[in-house]
Protein backbone atom coordinates (compact mmCIF):
# COMPACT_ATOMS: atom_id res chain seq x y z
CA UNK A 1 123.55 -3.63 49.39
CA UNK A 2 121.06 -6.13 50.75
CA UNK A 3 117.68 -6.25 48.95
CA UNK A 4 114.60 -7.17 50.79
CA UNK A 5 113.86 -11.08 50.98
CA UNK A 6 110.10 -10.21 49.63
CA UNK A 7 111.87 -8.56 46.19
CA UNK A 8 114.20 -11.93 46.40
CA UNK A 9 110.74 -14.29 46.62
CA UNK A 10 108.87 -12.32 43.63
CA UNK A 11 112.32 -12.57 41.15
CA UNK A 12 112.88 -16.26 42.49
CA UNK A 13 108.77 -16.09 41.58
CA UNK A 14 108.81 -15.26 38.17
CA UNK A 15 111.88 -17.09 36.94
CA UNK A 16 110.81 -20.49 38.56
CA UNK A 17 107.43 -19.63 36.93
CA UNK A 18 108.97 -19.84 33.61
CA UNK A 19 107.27 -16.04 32.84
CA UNK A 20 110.93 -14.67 32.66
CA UNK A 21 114.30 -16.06 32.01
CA UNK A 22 116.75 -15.30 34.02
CA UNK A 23 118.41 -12.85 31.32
CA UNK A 24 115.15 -10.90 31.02
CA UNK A 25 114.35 -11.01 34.70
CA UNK A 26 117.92 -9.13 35.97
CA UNK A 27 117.18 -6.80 32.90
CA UNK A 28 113.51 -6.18 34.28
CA UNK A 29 114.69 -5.83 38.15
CA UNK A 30 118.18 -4.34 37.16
CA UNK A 31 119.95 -7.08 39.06
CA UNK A 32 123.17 -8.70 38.22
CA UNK A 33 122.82 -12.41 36.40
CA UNK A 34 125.44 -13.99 39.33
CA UNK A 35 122.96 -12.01 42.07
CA UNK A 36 119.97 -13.88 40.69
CA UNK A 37 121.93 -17.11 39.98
CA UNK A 38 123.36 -17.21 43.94
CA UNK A 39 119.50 -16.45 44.76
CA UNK A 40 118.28 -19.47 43.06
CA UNK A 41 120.82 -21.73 44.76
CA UNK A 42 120.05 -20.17 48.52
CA UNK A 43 117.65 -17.50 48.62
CA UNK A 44 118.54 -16.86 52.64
CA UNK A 45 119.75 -13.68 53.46
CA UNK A 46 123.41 -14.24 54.79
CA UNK A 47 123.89 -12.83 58.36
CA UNK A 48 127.74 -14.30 58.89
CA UNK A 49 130.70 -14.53 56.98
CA UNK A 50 131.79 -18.09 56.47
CA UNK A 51 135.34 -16.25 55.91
CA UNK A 52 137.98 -16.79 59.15
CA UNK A 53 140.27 -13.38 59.91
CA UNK A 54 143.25 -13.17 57.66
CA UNK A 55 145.66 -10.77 58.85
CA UNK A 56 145.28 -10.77 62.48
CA UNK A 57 144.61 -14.43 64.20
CA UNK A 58 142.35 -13.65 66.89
CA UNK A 59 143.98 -16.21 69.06
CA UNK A 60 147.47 -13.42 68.93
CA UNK A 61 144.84 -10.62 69.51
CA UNK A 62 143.32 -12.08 72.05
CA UNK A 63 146.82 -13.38 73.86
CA UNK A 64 147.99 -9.85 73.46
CA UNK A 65 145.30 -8.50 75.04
CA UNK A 66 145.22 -10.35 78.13
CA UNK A 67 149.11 -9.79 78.37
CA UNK A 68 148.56 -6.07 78.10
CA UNK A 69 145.41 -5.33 79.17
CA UNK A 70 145.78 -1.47 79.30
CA UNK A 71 147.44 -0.65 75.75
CA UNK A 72 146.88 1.67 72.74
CA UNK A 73 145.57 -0.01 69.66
CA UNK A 74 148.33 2.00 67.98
CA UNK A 75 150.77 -0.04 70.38
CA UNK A 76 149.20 -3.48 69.71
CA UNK A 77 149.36 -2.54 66.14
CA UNK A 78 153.29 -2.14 66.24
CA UNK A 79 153.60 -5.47 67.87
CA UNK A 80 151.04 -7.99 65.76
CA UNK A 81 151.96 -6.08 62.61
CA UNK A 82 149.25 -4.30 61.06
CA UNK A 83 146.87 -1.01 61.01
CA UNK A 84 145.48 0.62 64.03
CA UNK A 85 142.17 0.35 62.25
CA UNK A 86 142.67 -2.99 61.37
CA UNK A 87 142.88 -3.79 65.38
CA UNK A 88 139.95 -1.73 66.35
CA UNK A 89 138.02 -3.84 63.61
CA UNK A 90 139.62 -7.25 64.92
CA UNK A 91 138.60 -5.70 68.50
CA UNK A 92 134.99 -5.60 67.57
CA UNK A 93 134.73 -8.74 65.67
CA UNK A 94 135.66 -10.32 69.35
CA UNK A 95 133.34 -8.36 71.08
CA UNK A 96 136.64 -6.92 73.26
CA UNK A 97 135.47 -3.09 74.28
CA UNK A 98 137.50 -0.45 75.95
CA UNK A 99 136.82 -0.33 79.11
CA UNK A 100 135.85 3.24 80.79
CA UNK A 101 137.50 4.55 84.18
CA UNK A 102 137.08 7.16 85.56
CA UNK A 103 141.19 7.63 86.48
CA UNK A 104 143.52 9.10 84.51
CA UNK A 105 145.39 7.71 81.28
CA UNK A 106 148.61 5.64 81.77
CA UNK A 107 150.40 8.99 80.21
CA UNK A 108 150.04 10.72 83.21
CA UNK A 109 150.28 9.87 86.72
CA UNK A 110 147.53 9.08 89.62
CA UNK A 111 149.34 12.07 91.50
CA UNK A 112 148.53 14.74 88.73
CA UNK A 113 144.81 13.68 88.37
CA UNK A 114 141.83 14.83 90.66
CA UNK A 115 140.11 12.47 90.93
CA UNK A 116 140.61 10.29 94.22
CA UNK A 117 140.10 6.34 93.37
């Protein structure tokens, strides 16, 4: 949960005001002492995460994607190694969308489908 940076200001407020400590003022605002303490050192609201991808590189994802272009996560799951979930999530993080057609799946064939390309 991400509180609001005008609650952040008023705590920040009263502690560097010396009308609370910083015991009494996560008591009064029912914050945690390391929330408060992390607030005081950089009061910014984070937007990114400073942490790089740990199970799937994206430089493999991204490799594996341009070598098949028209796979199932399921199937690029199989090869790097990990959750189907885990590459829709890696998929997103790189911005990488599924691209819409109008023609038929690769499971069946342009013959079958009705619609003329």
């Amino acid at each position: 949960m991400t509180y609001s940076t005008d609650f952040r200001t008023q705590v920040i407020k009263s502690v560097k005001a010396k009308d609370m400590s910083i015991r009494q003022a996560c008591i009064f605002y029912d914050i945690s002492k390391t929330t408060l303490q992390r607030w005081l050192k950089n009061p910014s609201i984070k937007q990114t995460r400073d942490k790089p991808p740990s199970k799937i590189p994206n430089e493999a994802l991204l490799k594996d994607v341009a070598q098949y272009p028209d796979d199932y996560m399921y199937e690029r799951a199989q090869r790097l190694g990990c959750s189907k979930s885990g590459i829709e999530i890696a998929l997103k993080r790189l911005g990488i969308s599924q691209k819409k057609d109008l023609g038929t799946s690769k499971s069946m064939s342009n013959k079958k489908s009705d619609i003329s390309e």
